[in-house]
N, C-alpha and C. Protein backbone atom coordinates (compact mmCIF):
# COMPACT_ATOMS: atom_id res chain seq x y z
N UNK A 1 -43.41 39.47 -53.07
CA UNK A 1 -43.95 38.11 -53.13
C UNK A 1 -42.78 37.13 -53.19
N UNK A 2 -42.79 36.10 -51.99
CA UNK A 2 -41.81 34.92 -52.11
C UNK A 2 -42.28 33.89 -53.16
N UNK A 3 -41.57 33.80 -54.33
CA UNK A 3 -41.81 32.81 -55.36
C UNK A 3 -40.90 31.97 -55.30
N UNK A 4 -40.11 31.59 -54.78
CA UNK A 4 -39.16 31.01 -54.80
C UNK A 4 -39.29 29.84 -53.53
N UNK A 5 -39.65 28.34 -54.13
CA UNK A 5 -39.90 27.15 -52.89
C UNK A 5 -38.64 27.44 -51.77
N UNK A 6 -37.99 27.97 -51.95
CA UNK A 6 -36.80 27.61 -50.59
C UNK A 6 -37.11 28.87 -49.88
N UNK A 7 -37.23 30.06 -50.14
CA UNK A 7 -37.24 31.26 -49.27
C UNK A 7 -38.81 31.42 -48.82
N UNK A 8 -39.98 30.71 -49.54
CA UNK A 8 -41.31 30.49 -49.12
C UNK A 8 -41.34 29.45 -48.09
N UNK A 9 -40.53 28.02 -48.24
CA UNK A 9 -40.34 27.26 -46.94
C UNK A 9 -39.45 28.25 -45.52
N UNK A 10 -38.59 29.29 -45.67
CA UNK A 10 -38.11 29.43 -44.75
C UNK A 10 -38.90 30.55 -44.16
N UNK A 11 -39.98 31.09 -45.29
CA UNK A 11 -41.23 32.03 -44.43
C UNK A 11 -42.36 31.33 -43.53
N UNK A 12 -42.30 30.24 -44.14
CA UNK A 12 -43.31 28.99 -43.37
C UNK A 12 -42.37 28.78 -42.13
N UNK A 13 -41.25 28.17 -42.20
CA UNK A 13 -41.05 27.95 -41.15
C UNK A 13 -40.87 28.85 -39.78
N UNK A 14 -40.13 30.26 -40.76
CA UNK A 14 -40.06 31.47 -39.54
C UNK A 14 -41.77 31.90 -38.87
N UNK A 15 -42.28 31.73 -39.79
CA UNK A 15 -43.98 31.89 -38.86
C UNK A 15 -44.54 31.04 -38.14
N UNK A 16 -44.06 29.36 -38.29
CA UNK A 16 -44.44 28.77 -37.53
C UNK A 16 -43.95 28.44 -36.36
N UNK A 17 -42.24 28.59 -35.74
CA UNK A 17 -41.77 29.28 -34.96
C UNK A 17 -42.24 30.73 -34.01
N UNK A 18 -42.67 31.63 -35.00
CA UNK A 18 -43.30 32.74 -34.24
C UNK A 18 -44.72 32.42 -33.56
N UNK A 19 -45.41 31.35 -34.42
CA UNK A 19 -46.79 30.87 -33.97
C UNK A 19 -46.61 29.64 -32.49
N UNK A 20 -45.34 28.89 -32.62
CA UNK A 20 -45.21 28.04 -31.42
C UNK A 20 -44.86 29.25 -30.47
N UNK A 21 -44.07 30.60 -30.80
CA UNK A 21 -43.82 31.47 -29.57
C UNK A 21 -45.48 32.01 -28.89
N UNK A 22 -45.78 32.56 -29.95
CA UNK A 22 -47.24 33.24 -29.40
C UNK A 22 -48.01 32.34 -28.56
N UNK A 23 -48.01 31.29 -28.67
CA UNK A 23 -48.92 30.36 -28.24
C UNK A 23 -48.51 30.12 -26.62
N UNK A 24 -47.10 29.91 -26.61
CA UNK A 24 -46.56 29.64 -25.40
C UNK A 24 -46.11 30.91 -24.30
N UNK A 25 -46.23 31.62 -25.10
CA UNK A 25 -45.32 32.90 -24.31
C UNK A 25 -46.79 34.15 -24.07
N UNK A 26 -47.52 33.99 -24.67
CA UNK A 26 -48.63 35.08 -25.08
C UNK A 26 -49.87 34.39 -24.68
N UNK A 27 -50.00 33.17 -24.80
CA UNK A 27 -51.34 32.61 -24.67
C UNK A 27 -52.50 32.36 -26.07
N UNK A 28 -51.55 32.56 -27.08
CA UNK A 28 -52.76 32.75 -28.09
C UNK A 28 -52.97 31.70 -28.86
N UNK A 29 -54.31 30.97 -28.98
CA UNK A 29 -53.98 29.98 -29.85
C UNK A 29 -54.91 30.29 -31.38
N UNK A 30 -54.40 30.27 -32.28
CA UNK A 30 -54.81 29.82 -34.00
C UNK A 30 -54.66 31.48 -34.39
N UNK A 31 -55.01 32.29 -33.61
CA UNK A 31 -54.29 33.78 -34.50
C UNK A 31 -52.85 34.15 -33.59
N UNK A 32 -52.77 34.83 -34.08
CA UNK A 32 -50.80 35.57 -33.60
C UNK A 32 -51.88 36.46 -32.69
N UNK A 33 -51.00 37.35 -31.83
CA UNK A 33 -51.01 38.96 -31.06
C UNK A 33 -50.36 39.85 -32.55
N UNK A 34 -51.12 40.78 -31.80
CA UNK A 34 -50.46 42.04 -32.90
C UNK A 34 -48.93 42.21 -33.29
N UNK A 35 -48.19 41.82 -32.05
CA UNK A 35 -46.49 42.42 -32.07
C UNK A 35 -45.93 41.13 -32.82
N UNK A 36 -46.46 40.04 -32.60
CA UNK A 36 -46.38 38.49 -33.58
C UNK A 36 -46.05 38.69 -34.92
N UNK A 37 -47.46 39.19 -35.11
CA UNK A 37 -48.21 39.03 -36.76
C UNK A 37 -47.25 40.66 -37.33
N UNK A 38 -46.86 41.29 -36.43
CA UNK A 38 -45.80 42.46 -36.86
C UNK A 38 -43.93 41.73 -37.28
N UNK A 39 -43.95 40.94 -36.60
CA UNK A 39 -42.63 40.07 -36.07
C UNK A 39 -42.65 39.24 -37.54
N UNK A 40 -43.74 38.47 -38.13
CA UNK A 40 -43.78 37.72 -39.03
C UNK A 40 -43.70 38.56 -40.32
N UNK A 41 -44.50 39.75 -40.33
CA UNK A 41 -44.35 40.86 -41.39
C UNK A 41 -42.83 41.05 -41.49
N UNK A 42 -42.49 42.06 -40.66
CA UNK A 42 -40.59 41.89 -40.74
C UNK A 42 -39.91 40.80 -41.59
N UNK A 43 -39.89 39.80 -41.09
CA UNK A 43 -39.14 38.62 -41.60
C UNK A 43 -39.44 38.12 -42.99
N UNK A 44 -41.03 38.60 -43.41
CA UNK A 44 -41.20 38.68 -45.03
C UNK A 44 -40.49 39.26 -45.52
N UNK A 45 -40.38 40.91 -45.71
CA UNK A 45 -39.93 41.83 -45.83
C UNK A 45 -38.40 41.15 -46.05
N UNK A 46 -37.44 40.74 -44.79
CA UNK A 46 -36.28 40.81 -45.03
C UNK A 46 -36.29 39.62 -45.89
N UNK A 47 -36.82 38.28 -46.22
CA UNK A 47 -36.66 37.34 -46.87
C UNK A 47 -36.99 37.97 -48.40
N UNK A 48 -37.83 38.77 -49.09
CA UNK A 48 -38.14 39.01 -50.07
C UNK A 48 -36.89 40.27 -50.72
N UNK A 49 -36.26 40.93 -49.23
CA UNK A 49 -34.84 41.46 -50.57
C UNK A 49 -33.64 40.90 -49.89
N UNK A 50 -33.48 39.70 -49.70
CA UNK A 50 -32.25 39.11 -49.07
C UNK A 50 -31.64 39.25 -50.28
N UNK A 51 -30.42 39.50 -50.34
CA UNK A 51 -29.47 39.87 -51.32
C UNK A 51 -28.98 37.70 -51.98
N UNK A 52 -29.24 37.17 -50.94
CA UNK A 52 -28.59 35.83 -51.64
C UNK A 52 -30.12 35.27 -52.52
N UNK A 53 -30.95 35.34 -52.08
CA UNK A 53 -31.76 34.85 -52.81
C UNK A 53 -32.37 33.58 -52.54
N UNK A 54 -32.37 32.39 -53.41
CA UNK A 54 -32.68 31.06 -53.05
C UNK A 54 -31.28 30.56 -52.96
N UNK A 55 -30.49 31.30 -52.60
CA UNK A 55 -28.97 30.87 -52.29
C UNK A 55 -28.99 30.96 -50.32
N UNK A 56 -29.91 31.43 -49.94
CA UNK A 56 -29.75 32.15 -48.58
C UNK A 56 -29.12 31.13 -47.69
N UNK A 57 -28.45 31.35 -46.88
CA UNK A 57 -27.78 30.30 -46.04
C UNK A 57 -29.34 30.54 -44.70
N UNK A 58 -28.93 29.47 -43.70
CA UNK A 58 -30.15 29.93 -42.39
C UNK A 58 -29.63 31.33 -42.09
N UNK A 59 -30.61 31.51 -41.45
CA UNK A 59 -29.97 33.03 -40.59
C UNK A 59 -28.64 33.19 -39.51
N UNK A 60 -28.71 31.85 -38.84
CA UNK A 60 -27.98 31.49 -37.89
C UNK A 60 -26.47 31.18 -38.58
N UNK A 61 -26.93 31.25 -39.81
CA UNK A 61 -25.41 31.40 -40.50
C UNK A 61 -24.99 31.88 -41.56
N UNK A 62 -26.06 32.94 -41.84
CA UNK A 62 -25.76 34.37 -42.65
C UNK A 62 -24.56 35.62 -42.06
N UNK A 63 -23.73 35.75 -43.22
CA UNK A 63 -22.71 36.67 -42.62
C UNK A 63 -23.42 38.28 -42.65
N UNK A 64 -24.54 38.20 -43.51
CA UNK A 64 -25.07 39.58 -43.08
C UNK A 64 -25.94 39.44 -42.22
N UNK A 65 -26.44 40.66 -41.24
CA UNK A 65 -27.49 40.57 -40.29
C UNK A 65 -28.91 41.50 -41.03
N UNK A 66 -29.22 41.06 -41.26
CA UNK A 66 -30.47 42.28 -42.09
C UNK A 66 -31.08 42.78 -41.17
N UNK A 67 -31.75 42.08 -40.03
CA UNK A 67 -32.68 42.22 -38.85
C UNK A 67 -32.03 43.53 -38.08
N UNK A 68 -32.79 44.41 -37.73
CA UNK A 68 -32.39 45.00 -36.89
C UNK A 68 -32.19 44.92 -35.86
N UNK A 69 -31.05 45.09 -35.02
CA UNK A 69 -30.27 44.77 -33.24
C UNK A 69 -31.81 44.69 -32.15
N UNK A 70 -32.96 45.28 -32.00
CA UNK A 70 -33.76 44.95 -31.94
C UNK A 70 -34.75 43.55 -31.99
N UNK A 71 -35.03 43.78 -33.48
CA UNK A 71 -35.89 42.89 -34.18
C UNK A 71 -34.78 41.86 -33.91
N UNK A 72 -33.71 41.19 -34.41
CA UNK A 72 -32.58 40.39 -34.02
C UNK A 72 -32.93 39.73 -33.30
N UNK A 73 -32.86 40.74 -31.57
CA UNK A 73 -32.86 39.72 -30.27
C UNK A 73 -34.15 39.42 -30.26
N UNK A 74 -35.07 39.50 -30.55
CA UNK A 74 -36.72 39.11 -30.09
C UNK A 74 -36.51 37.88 -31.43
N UNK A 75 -36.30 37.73 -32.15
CA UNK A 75 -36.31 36.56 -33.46
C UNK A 75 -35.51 35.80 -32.84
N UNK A 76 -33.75 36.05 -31.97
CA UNK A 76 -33.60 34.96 -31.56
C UNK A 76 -34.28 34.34 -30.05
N UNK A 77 -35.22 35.08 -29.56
CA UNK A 77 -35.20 34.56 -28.55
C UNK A 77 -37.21 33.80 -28.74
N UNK A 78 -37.57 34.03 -30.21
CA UNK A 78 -38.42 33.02 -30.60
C UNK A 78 -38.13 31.72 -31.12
N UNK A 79 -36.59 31.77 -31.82
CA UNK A 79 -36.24 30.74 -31.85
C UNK A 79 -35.69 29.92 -30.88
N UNK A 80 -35.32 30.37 -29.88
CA UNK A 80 -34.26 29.53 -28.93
C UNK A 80 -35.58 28.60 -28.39
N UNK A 81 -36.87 29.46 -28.30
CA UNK A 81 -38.18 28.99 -27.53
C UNK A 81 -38.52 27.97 -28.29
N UNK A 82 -38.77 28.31 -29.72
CA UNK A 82 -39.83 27.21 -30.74
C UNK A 82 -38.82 26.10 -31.10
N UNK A 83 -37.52 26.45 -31.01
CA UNK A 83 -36.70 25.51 -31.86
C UNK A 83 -36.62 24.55 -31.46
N UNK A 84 -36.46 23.95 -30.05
CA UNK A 84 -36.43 22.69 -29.67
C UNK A 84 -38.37 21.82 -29.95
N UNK A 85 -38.97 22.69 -29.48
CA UNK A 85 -40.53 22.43 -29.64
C UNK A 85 -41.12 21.93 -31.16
N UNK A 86 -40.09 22.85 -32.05
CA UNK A 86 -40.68 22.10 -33.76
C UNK A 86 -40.90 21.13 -34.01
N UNK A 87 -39.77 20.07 -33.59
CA UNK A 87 -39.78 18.55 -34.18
C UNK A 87 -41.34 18.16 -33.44
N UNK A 88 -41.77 18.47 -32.46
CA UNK A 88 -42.94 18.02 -32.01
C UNK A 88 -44.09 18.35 -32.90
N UNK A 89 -44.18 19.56 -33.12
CA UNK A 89 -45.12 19.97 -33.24
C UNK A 89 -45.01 20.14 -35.03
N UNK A 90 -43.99 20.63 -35.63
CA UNK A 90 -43.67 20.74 -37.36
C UNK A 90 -42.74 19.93 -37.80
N UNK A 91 -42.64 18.43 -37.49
CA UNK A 91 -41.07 18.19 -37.39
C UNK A 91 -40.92 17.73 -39.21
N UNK A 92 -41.85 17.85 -40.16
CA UNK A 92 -40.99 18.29 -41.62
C UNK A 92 -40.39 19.45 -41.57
N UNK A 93 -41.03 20.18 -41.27
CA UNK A 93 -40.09 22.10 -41.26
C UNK A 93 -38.95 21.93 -40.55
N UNK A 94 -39.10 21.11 -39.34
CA UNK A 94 -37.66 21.24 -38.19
C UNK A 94 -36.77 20.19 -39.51
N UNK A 95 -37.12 19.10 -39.77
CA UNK A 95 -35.78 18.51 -40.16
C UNK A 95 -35.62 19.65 -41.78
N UNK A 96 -36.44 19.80 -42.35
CA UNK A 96 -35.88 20.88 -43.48
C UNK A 96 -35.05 21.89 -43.08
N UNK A 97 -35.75 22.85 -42.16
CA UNK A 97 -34.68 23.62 -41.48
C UNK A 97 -33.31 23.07 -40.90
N UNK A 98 -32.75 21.96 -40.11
CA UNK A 98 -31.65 21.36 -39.74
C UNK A 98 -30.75 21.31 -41.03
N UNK A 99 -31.43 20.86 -42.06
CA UNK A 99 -30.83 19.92 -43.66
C UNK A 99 -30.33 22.04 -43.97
N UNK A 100 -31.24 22.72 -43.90
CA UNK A 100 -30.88 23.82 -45.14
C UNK A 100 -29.58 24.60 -43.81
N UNK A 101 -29.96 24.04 -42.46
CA UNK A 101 -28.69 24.83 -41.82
C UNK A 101 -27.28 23.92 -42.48
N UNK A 102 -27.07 23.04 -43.09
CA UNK A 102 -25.78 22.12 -43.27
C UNK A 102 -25.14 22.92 -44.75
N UNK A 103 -26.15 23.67 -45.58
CA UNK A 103 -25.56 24.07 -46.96
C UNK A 103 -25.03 25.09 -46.78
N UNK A 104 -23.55 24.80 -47.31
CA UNK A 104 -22.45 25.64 -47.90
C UNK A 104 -22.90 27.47 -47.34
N UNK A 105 -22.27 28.64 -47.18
CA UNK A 105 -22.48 29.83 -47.23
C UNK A 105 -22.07 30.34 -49.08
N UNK A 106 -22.81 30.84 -49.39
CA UNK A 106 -22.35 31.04 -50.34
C UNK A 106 -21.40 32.50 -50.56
N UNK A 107 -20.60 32.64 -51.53
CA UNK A 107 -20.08 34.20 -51.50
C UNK A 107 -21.12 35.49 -51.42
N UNK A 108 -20.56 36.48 -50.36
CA UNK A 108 -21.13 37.15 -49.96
C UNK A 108 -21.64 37.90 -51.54
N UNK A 109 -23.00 38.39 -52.04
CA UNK A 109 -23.43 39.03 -53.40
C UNK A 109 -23.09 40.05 -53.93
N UNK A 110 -22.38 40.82 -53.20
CA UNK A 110 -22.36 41.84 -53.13
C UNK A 110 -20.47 41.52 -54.03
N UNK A 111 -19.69 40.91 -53.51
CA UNK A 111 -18.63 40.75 -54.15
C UNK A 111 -18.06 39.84 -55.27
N UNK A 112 -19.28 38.86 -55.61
CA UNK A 112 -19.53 38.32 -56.84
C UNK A 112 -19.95 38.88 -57.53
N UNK A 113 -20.68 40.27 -57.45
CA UNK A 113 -21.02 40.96 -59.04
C UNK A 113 -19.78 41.93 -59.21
N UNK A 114 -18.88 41.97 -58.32
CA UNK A 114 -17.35 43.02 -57.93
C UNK A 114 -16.46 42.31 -58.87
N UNK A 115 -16.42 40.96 -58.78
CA UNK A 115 -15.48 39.80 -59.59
C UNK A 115 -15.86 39.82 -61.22
């Protein structure tokens, strides 16, 4: 469970991205396709044990890759699709998302509990 307002906004936003893909690329409008609503599962999953936490930088500028080389290229190539399309269609999520791509990376977690 995402309890945390910043990693629950970036599950909102990664689904609503996947929902501007489905729509445009799939044809579907108000439910996902199966491989979608699989695509959005994933990205829970990796948001709920991201090692930074409500520290998470965007993905686009996370030094770890959690996604698998796979899963990866199909996430970026929903974003390359939805991302310009957000401001139209979500443009609080698009400018939140822009604002949370500008914060700091934080130290990788794994070598702050090392210190």
């Amino acid at each position: 469970m995402l309890d945390n307002p910043r990693l629950q906004r970036e599950l909102t936003t990664v689904t609503a991205m996947i929902g501007i893909h489905c729509r445009g690329k799939h044809g579907r409008r108000g439910e996902l396709c199966p491989a979608c609503r699989k695509l959005v599962a994933y990205a829970r999953r990796r948001l709920e044990n991201c090692p930074y936490g409500a520290e998470k930088p965007t993905c686009a500028r996370c030094p770890i890759h959690c996604y698998r080389p796979a899963t990866r290229q199909r996430i970026r190539s929903v974003m390359r699709y939805a991302g310009p399309r957000m401001a139209y269609r979500h443009p609080v999520l698009a400018v939140r998302h822009v604002l949370d791509g500008l914060r700091s990376v934080p130290e990788h977690p794994s070598r702050e509990s090392a210190a």
